[in-house]
PDB file of N, CA and C in Angstrom:
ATOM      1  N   UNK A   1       0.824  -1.196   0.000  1.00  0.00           N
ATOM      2  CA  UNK A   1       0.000   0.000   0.000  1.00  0.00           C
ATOM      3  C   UNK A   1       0.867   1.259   0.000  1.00  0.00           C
ATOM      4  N   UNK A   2       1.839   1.428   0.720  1.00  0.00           N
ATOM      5  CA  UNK A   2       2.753   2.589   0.862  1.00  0.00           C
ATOM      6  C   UNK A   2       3.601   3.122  -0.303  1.00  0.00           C
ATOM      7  N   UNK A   3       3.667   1.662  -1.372  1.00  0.00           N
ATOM      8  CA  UNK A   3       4.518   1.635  -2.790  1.00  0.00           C
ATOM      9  C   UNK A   3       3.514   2.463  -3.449  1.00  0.00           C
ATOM     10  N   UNK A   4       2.298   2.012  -3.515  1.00  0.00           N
ATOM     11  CA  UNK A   4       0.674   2.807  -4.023  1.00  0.00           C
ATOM     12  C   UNK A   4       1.057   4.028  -3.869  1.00  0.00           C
ATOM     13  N   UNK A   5       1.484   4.849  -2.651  1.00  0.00           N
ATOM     14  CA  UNK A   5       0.738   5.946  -2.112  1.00  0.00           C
ATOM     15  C   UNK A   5       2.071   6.565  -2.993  1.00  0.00           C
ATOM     16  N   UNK A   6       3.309   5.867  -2.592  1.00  0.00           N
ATOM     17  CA  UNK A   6       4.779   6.619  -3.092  1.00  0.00           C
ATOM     18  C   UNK A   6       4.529   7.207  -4.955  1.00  0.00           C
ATOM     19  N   UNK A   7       3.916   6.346  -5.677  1.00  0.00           N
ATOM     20  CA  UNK A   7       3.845   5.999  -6.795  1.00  0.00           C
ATOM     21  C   UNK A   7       2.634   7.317  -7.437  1.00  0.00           C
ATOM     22  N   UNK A   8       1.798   7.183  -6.350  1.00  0.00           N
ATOM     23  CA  UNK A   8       0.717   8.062  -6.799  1.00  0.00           C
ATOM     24  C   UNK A   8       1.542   9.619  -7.038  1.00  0.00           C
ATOM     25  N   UNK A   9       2.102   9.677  -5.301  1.00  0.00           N
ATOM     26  CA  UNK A   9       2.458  10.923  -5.327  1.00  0.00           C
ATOM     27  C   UNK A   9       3.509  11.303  -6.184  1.00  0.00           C
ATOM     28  N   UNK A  10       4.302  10.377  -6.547  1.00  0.00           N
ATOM     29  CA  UNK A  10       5.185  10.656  -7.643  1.00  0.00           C
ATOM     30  C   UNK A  10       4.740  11.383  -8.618  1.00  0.00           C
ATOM     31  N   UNK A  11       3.601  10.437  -9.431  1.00  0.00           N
ATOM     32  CA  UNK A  11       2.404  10.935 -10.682  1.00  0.00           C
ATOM     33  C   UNK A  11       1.798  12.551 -10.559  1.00  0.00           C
ATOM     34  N   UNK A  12       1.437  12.761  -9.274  1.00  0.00           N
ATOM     35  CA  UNK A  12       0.689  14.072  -8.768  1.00  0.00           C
ATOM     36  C   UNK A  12       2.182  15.284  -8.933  1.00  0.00           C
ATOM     37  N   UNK A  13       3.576  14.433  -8.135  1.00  0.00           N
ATOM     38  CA  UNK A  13       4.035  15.892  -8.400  1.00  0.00           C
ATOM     39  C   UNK A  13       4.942  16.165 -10.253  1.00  0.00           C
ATOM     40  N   UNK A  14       5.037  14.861 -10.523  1.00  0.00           N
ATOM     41  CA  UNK A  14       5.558  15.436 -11.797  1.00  0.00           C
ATOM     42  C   UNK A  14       4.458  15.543 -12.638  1.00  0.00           C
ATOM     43  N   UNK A  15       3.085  16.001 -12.563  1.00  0.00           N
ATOM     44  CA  UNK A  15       2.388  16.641 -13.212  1.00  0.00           C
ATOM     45  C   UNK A  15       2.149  17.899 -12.470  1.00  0.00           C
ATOM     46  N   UNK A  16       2.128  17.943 -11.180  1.00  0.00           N
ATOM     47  CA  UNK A  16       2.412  19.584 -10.282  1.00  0.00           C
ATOM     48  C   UNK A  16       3.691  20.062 -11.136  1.00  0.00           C
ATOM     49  N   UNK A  17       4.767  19.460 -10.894  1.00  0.00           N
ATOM     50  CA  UNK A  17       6.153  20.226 -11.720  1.00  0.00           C
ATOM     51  C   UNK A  17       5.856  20.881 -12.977  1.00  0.00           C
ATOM     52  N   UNK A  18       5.313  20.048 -14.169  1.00  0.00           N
ATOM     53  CA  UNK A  18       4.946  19.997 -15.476  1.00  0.00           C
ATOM     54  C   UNK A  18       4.103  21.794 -15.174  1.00  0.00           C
ATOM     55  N   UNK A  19       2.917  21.122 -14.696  1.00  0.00           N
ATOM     56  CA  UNK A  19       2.519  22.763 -14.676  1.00  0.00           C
ATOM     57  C   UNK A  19       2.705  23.987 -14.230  1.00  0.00           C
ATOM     58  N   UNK A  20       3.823  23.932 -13.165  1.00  0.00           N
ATOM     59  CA  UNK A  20       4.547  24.994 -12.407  1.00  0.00           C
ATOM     60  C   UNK A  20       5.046  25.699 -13.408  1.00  0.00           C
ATOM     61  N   UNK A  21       5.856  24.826 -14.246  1.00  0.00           N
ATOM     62  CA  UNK A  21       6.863  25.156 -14.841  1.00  0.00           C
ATOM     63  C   UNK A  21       6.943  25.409 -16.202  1.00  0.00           C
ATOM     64  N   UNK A  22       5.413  25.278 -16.727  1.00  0.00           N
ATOM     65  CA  UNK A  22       4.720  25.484 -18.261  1.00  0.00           C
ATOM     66  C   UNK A  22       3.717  27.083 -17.710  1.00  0.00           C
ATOM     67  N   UNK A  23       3.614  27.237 -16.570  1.00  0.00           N
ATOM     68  CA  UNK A  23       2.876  28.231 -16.002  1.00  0.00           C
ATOM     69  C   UNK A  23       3.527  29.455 -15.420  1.00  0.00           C
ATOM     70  N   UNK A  24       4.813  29.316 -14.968  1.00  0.00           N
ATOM     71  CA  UNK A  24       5.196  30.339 -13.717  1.00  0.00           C
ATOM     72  C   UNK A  24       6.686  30.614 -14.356  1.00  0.00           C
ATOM     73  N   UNK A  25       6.881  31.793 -14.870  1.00  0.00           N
ATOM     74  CA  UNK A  25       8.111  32.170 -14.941  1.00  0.00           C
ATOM     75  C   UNK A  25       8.798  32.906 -13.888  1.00  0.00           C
ATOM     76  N   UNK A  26       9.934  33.387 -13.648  1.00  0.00           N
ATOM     77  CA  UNK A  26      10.974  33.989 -13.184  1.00  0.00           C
ATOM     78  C   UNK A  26      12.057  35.087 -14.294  1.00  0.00           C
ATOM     79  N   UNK A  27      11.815  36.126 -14.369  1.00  0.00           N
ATOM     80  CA  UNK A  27      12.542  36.773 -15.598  1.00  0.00           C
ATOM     81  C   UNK A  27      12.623  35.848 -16.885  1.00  0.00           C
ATOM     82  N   UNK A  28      11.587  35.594 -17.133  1.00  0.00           N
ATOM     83  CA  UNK A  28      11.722  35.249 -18.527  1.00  0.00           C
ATOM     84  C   UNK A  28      12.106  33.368 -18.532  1.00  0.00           C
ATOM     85  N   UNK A  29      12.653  32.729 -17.326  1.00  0.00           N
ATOM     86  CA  UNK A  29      13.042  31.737 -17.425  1.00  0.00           C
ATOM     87  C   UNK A  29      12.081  31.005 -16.226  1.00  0.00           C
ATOM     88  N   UNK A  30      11.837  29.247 -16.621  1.00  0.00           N
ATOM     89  CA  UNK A  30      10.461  28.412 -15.924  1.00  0.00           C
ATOM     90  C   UNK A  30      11.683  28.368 -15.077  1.00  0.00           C
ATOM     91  N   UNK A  31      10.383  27.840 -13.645  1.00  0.00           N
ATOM     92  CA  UNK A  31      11.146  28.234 -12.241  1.00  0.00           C
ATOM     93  C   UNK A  31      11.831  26.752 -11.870  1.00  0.00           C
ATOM     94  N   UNK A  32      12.857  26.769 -11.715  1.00  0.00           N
ATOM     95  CA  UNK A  32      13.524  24.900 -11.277  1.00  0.00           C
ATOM     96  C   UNK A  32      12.655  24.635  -9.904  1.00  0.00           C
ATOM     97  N   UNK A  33      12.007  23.500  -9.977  1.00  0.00           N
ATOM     98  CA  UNK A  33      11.594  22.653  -8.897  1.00  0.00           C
ATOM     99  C   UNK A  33      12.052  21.655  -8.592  1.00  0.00           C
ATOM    100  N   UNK A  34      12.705  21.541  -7.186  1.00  0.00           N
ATOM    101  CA  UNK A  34      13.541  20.508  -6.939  1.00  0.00           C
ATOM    102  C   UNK A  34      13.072  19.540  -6.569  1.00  0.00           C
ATOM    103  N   UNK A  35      13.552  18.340  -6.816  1.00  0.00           N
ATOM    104  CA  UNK A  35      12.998  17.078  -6.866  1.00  0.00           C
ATOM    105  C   UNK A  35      11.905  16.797  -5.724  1.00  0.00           C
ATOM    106  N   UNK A  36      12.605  17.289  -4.681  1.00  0.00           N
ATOM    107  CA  UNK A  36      11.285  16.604  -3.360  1.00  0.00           C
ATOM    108  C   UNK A  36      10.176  17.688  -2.936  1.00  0.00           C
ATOM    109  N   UNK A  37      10.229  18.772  -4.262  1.00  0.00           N
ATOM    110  CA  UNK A  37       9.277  19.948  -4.257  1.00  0.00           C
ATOM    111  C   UNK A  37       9.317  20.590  -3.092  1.00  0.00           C
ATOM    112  N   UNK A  38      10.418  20.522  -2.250  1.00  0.00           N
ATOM    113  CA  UNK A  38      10.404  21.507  -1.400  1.00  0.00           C
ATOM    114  C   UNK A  38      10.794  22.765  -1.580  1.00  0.00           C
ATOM    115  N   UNK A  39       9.757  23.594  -2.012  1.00  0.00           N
ATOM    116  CA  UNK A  39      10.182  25.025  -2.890  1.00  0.00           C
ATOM    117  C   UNK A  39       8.584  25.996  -2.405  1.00  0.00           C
ATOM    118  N   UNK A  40       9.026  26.964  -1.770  1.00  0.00           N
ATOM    119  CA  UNK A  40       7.615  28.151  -1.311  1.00  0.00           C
ATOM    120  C   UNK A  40       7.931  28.974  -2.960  1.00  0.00           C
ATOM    121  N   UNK A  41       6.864  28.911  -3.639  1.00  0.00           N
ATOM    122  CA  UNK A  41       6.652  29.851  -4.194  1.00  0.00           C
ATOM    123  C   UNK A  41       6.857  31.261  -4.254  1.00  0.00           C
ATOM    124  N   UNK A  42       5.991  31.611  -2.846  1.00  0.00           N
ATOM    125  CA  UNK A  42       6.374  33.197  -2.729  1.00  0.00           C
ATOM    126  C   UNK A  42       7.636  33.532  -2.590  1.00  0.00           C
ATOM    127  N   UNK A  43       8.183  32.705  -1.277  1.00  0.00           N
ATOM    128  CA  UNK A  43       9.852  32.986  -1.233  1.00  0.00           C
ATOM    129  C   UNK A  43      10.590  32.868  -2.539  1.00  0.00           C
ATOM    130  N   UNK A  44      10.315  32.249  -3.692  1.00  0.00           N
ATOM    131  CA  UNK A  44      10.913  32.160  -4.949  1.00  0.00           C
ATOM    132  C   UNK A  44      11.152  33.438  -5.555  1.00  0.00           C
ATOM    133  N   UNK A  45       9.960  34.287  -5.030  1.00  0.00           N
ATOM    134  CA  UNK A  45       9.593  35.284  -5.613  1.00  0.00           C
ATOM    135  C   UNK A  45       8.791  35.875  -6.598  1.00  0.00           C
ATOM    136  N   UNK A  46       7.448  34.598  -6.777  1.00  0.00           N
ATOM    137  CA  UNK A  46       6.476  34.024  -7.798  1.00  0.00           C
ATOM    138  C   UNK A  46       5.464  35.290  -7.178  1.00  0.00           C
ATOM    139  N   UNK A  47       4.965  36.343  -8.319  1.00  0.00           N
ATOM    140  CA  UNK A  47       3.938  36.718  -7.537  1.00  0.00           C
ATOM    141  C   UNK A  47       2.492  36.502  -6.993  1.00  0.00           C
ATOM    142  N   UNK A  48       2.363  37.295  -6.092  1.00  0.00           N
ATOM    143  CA  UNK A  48       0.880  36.756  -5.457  1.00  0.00           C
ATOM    144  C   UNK A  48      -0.499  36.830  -6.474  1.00  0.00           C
ATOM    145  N   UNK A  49      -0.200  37.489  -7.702  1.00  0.00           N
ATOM    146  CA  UNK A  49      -1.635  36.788  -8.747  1.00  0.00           C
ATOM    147  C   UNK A  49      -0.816  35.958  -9.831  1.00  0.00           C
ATOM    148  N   UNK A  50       0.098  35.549  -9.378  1.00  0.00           N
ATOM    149  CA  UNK A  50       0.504  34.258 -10.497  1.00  0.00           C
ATOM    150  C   UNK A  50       0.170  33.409  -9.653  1.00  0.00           C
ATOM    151  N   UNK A  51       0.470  33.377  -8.517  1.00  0.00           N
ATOM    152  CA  UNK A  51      -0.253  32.666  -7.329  1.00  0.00           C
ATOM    153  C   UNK A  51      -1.193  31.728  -7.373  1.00  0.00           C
ATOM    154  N   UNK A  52      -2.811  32.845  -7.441  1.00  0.00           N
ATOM    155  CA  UNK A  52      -3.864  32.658  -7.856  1.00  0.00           C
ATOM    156  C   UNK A  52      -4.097  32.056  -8.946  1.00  0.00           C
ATOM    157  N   UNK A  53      -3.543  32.772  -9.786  1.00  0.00           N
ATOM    158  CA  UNK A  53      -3.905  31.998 -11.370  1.00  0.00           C
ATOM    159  C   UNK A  53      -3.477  30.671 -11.303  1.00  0.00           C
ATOM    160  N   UNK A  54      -1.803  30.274 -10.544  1.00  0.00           N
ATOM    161  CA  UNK A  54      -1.796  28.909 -10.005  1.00  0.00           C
ATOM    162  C   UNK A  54      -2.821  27.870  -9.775  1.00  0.00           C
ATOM    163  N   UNK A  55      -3.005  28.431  -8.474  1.00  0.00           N
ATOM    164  CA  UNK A  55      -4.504  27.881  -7.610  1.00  0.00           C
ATOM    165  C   UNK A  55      -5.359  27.063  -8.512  1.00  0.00           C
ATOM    166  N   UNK A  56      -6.113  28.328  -9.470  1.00  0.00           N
ATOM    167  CA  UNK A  56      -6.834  27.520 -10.206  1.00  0.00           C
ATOM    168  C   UNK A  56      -6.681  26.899 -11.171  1.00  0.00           C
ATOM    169  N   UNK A  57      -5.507  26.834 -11.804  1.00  0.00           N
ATOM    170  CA  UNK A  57      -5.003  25.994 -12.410  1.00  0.00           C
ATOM    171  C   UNK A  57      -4.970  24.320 -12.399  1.00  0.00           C
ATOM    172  N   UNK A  58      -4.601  24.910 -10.677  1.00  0.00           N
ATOM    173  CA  UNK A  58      -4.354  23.214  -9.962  1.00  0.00           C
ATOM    174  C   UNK A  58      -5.124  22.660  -9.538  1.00  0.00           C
ATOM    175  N   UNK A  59      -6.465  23.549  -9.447  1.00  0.00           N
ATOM    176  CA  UNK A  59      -7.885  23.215  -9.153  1.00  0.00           C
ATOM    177  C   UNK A  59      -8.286  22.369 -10.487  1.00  0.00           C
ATOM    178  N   UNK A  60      -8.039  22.727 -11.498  1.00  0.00           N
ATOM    179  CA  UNK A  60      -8.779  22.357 -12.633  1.00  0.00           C
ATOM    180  C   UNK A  60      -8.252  21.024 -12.829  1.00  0.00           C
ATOM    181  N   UNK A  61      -7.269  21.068 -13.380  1.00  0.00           N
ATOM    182  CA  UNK A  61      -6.291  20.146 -13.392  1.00  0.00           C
ATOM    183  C   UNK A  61      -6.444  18.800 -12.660  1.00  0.00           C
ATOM    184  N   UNK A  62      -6.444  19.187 -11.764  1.00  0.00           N
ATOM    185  CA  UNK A  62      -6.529  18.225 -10.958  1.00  0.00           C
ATOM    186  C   UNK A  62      -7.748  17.875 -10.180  1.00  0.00           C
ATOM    187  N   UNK A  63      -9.028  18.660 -10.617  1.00  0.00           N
ATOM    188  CA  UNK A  63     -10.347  18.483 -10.373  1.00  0.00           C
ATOM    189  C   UNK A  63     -10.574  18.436  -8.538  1.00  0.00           C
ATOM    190  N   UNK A  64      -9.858  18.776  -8.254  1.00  0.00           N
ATOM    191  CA  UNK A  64     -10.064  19.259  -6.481  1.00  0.00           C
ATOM    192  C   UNK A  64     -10.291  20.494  -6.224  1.00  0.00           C
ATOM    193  N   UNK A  65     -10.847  20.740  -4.719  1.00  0.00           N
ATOM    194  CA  UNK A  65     -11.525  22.371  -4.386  1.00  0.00           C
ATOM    195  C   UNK A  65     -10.373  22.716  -4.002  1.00  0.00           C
ATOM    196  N   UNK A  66      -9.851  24.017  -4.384  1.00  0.00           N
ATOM    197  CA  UNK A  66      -8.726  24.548  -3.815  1.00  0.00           C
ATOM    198  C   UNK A  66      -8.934  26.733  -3.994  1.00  0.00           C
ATOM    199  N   UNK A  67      -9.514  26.848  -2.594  1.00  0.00           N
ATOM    200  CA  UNK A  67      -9.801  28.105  -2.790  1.00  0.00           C
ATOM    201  C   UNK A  67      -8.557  28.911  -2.171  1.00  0.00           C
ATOM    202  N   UNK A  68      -8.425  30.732  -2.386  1.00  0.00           N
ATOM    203  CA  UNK A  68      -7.495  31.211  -2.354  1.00  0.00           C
ATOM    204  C   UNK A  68      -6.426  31.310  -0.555  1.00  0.00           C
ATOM    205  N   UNK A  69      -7.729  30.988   0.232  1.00  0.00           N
ATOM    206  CA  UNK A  69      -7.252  30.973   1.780  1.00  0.00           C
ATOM    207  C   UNK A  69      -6.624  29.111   1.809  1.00  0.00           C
ATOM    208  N   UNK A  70      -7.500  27.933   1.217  1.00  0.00           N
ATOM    209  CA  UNK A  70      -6.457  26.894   0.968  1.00  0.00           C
ATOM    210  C   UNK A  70      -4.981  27.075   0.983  1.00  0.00           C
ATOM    211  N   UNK A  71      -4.741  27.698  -0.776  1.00  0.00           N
ATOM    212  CA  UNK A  71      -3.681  27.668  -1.574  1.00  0.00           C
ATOM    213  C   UNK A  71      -2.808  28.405  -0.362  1.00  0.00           C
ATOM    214  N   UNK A  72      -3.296  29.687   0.530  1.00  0.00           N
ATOM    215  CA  UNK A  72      -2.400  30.504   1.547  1.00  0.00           C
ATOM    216  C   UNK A  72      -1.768  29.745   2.592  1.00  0.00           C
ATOM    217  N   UNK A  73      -2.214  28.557   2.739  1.00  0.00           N
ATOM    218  CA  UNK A  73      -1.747  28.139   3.690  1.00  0.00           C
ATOM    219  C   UNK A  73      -0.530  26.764   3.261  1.00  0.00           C
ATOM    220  N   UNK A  74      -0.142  26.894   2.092  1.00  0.00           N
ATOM    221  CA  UNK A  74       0.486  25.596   1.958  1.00  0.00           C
ATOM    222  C   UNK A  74       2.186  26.519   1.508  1.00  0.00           C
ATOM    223  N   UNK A  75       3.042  26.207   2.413  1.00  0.00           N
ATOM    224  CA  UNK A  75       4.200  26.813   2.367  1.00  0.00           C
ATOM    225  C   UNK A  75       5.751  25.805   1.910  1.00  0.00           C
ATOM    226  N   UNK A  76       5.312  24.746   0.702  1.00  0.00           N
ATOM    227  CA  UNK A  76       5.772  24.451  -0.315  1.00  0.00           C
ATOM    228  C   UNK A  76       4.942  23.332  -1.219  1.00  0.00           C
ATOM    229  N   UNK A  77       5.695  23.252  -1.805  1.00  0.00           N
ATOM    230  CA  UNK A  77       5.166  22.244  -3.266  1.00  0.00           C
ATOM    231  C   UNK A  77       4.343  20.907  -2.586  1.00  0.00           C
ATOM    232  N   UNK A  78       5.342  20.550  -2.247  1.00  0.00           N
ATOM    233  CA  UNK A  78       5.255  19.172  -1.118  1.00  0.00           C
ATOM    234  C   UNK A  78       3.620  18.958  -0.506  1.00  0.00           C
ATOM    235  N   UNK A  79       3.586  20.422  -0.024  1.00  0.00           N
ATOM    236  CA  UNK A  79       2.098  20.389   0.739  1.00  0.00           C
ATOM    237  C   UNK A  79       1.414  20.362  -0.063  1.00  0.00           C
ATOM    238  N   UNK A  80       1.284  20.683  -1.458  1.00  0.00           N
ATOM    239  CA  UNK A  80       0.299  20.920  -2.358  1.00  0.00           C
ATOM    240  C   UNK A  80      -0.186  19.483  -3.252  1.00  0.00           C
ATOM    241  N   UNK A  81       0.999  18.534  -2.997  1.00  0.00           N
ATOM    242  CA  UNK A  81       1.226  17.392  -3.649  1.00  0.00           C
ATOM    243  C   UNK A  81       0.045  16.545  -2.528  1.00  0.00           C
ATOM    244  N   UNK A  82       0.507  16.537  -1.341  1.00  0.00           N
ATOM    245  CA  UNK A  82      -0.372  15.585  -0.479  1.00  0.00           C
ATOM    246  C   UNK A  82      -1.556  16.493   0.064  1.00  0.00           C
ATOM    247  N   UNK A  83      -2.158  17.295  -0.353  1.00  0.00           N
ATOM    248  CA  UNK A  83      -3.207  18.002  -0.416  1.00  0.00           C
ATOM    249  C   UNK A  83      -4.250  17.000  -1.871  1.00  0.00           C
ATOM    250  N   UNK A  84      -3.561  17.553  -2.550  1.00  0.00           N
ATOM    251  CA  UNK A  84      -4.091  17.047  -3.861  1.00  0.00           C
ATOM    252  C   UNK A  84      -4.370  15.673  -3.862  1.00  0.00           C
ATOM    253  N   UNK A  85      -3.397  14.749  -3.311  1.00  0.00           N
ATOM    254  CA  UNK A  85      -3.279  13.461  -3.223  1.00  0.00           C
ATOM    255  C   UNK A  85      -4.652  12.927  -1.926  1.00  0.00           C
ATOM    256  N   UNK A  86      -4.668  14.048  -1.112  1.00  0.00           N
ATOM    257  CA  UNK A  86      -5.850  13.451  -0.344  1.00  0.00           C
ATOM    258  C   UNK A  86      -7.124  13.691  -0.822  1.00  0.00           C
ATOM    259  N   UNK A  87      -7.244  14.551  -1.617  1.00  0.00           N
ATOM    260  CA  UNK A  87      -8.477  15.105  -2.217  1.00  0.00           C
ATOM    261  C   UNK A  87      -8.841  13.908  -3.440  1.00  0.00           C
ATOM    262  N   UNK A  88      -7.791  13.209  -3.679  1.00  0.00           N
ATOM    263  CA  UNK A  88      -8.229  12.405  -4.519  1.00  0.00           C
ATOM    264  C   UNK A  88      -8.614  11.161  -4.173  1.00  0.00           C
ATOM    265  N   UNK A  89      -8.231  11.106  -2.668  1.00  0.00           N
ATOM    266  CA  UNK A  89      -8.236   9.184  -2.372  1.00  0.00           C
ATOM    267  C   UNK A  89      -9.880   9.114  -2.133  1.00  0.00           C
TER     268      UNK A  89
END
């Protein structure tokens, strides 16, 4: 079961990565996300309505509720991965 859960979340974040990084620039260049997605956005320096536009992105995408006080509270990638991942089980 734990291989399941490893496997899923794998799937969830390299399609989180995929869209970070087809979505969110940094001067002109997609933002590197490091492997175990431990990366805050804001601290990146991503702004707060790329943010948003995020959000719902990852809402869609991934067909889970994810409103803007949610998305505020998740202070890296990681959280957003097993957010998503619970919304789906």
């Amino acid at each position: 079961m734990r291989k399941e859960m490893e496997a899923k979340m794998a799937s969830t974040a390299e399609r989180l990565r995929k869209l970070v990084s087809d979505n969110i620039e940094l001067d002109g260049k997609s933002l590197d996300i490091p492997e175990d997605m431990d990366i805050n956005l804001s601290e990146a320096g991503v702004p707060s309505t790329d943010l948003l536009a995020l959000g719902k992105l990852i809402a869609q995408d991934f067909n889970v509720p994810l409103t803007p006080e949610d998305a505020a509270t998740f202070d890296n990638l990681k959280k957003v991965v097993e957010y998503i991942d619970s919304k789906a089980a």
